[in-house]
C-alpha atoms as a PDB file:
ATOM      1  CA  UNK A   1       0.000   0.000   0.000  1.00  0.00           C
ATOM      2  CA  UNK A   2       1.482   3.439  -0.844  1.00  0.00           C
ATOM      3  CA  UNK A   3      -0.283   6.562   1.040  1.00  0.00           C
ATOM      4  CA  UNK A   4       1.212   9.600   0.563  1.00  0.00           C
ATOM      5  CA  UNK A   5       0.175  12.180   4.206  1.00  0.00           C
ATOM      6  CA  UNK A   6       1.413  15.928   3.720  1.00  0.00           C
ATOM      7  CA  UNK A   7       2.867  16.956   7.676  1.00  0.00           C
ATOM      8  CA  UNK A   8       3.034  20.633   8.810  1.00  0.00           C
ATOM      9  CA  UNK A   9       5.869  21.369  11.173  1.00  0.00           C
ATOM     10  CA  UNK A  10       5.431  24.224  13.627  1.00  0.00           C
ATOM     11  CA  UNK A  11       8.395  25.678  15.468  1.00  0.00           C
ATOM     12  CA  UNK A  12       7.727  25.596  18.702  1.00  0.00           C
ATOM     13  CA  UNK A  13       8.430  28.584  21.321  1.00  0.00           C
ATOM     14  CA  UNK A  14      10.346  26.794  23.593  1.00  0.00           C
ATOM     15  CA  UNK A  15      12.213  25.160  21.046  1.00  0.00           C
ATOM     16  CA  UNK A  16      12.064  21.856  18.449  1.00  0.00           C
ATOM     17  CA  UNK A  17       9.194  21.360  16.618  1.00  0.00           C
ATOM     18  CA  UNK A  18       5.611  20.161  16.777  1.00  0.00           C
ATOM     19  CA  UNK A  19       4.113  18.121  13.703  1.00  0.00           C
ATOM     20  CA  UNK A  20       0.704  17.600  12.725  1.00  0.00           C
ATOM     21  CA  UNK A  21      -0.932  15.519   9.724  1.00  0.00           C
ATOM     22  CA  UNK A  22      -3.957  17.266   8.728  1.00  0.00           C
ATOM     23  CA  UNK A  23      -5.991  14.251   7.249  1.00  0.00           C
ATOM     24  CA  UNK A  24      -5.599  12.489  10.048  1.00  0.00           C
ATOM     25  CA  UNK A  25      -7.282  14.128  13.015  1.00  0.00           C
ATOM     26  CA  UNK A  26      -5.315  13.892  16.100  1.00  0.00           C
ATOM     27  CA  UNK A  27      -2.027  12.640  14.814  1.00  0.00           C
ATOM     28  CA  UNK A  28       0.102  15.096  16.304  1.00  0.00           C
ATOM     29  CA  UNK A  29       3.674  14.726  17.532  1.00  0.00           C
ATOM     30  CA  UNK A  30       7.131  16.538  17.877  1.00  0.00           C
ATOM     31  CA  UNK A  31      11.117  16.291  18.070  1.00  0.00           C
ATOM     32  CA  UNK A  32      13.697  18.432  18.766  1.00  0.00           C
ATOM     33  CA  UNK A  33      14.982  18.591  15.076  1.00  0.00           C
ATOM     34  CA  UNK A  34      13.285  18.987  11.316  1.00  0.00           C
ATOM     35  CA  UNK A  35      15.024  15.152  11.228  1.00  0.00           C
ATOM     36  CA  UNK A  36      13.489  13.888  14.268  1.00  0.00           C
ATOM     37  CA  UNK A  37      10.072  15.764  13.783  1.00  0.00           C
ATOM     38  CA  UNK A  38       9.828  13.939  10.767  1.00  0.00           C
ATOM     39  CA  UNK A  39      10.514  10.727  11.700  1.00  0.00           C
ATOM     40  CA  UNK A  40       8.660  11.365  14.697  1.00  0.00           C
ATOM     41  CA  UNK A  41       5.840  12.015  12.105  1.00  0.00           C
ATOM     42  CA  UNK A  42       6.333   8.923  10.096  1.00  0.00           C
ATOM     43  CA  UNK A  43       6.103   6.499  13.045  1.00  0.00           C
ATOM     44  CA  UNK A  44       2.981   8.352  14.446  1.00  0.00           C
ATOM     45  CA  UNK A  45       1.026   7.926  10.970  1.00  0.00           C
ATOM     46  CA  UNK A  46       2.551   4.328  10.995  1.00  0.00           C
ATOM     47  CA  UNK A  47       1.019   3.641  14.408  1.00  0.00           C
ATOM     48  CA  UNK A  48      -2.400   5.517  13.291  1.00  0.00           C
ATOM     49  CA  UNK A  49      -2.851   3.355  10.616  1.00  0.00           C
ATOM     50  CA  UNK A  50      -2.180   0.344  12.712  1.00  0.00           C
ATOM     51  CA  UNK A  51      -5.134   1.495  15.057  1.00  0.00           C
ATOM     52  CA  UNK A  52      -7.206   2.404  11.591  1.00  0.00           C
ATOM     53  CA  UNK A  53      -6.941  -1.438  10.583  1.00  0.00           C
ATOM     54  CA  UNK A  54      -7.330  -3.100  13.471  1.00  0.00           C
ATOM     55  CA  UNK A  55     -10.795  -0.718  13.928  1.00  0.00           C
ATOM     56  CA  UNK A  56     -11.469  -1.894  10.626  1.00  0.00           C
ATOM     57  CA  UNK A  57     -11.677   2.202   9.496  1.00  0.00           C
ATOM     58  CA  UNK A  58     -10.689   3.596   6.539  1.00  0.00           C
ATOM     59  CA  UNK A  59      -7.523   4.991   5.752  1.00  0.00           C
ATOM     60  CA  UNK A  60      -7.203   8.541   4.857  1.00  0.00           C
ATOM     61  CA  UNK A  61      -4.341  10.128   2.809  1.00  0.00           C
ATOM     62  CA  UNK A  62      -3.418  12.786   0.542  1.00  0.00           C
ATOM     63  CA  UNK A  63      -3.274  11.137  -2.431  1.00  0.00           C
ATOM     64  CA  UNK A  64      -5.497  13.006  -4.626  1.00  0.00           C
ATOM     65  CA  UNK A  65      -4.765  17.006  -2.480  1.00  0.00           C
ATOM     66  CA  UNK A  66      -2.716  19.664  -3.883  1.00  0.00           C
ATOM     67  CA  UNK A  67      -1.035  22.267  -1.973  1.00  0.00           C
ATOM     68  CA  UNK A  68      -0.065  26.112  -2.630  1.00  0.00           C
ATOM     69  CA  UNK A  69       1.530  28.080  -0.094  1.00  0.00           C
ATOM     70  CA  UNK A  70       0.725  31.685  -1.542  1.00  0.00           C
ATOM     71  CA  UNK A  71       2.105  34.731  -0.111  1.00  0.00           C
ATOM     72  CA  UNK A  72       0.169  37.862   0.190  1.00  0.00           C
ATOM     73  CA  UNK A  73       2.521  41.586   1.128  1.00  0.00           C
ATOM     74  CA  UNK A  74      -0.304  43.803   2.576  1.00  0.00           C
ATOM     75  CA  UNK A  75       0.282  47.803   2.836  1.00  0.00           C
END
């Protein structure tokens, strides 16, 4: 099965970062690096999925989303 999840990584105040995966509600996690976060983030949506299946849930992913980031300068 290949999923493809899009992550957004938040810098965090008091340092590191915190990582969330949109499609999947909840799935939230952090590490002290952009490396770790990541693979922080990886092993969380692993572990989701795991609790998906075993539910007998469907699995969301990104598959078919696009993303933009567009930048606005305001007066």
């Amino acid at each position: 099965m290949n999923l493809t999840y899009k992550i957004h990584l938040h810098k965090a105040p008091e340092g590191g970062f915190t990582v969330t995966v949109p499609v999947l509600p909840g799935c939230i996690t952090e590490g002290d690096t952009l490396d770790e976060a990541i693979a922080m983030a990886r092993e969380a949506i692993e572990l989701y999925i795991e609790e998906l299946q075993e539910r007998g849930e469907p699995i969301q992913d990104d598959s078919s989303t696009f993303e933009y980031s567009l930048n606005l300068v305001t007066a």
